[in-house]
Protein backbone atom coordinates (compact mmCIF):
# COMPACT_ATOMS: atom_id res chain seq x y z
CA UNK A 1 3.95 -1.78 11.06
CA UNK A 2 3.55 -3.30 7.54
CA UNK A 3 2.57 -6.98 7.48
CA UNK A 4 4.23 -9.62 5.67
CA UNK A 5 3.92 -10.10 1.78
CA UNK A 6 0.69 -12.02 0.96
CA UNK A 7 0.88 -13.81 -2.28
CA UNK A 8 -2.36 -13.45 -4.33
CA UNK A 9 -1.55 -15.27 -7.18
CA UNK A 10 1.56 -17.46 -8.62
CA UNK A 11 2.23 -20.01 -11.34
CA UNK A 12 4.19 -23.07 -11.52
CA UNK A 13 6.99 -24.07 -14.47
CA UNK A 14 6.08 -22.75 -17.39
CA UNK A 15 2.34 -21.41 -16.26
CA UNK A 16 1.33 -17.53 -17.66
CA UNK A 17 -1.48 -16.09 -16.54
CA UNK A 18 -2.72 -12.26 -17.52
CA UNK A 19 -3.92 -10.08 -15.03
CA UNK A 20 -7.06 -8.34 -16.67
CA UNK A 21 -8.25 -6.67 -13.39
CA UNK A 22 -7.43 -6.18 -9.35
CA UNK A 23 -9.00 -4.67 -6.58
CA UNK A 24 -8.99 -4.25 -3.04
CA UNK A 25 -12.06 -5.24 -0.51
CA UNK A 26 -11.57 -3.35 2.26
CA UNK A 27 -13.48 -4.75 4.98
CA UNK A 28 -12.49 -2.44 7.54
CA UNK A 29 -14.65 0.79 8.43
CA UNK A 30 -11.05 2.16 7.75
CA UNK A 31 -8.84 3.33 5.16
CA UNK A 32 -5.55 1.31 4.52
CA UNK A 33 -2.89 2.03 1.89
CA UNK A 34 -1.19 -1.38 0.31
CA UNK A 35 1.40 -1.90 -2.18
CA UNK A 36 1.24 -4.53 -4.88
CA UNK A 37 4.37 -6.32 -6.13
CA UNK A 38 5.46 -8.43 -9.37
CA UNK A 39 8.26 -10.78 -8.51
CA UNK A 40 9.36 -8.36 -5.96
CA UNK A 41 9.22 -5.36 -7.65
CA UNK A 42 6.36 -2.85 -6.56
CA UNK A 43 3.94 -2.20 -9.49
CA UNK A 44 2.13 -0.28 -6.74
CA UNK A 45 4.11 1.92 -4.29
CA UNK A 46 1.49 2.97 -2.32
CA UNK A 47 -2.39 2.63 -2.76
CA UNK A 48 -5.62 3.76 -0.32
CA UNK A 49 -7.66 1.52 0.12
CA UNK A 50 -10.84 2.58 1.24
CA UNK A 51 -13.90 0.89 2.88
CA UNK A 52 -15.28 -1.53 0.07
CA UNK A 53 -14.25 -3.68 -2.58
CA UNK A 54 -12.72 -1.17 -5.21
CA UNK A 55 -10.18 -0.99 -8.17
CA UNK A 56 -6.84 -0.41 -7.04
CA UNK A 57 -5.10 3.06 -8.16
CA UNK A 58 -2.08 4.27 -7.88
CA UNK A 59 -0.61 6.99 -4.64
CA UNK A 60 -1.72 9.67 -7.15
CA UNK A 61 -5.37 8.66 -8.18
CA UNK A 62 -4.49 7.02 -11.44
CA UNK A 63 -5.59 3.52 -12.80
CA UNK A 64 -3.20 0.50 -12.47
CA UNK A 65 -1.76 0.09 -15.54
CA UNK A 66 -3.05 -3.28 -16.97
CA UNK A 67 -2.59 -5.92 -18.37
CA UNK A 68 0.65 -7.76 -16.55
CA UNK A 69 1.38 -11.38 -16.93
CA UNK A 70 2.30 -13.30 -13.76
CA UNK A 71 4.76 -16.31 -14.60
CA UNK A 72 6.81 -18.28 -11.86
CA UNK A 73 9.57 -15.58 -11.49
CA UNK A 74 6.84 -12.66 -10.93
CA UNK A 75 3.87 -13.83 -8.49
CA UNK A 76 1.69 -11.33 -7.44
CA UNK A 77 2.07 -10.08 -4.34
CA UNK A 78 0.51 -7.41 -1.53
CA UNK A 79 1.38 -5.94 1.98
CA UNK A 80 -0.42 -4.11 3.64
CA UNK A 81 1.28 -0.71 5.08
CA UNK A 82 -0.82 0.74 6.96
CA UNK A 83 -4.66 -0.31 8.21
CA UNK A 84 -6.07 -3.65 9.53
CA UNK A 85 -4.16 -6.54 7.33
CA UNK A 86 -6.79 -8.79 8.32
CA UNK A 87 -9.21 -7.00 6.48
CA UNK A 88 -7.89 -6.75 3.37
CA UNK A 89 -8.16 -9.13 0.15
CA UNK A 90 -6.70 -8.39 -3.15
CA UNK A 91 -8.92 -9.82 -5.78
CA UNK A 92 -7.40 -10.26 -9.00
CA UNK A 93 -9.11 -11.31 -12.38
CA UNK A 94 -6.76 -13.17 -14.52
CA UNK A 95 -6.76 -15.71 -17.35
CA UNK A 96 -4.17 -18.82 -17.80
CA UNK A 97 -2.75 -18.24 -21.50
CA UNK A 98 0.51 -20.82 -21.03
CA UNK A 99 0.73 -23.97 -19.39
């Protein structure tokens, strides 16, 4: 079954960061397929994740659309649906542009 939501990255009172990149290392010999979430709602339904650390696309092959801004109402979140949850990591590139 799906794991439990993992949160990646989240801010704190009036913190805003912008996401400028994520991607998935897969350290499995496995694919998995994740879903990413912004304060709960999925910016990601489904995504494979295959062996590797690679950009994260969407169920039908297209690019995540980017930027998004993470603030304390929308952390960034992931669960992993199907696969080994222990070996995933989201990585995520962002930059702090409120504090």
């Amino acid at each position: 079954g799906a794991q439990a939501l993992v949160t990646v990255l989240s801010a704190v009172q009036s913190e805003v960061y912008r996401v400028q990149a994520i991607s998935c290392n897969n350290k499995g010999l496995d694919p998995m397929i994740i879903s990413i979430f912004a304060g709960g709602v999925p910016i990601v339904v489904e995504a494979g994740a295959q062996p590797g650390n690679l950009p994260v696309e969407t169920a039908t092959g297209a690019p995540l659309s980017l930027p998004l801004f993470v603030d304390v109402n929308t952390p960034l979140t992931y669960q992993v649906l199907s696969g080994t949850a222990t070996d995933a990591t989201l990585n995520v590139l962002s930059i702090k542009v409120s504090q």
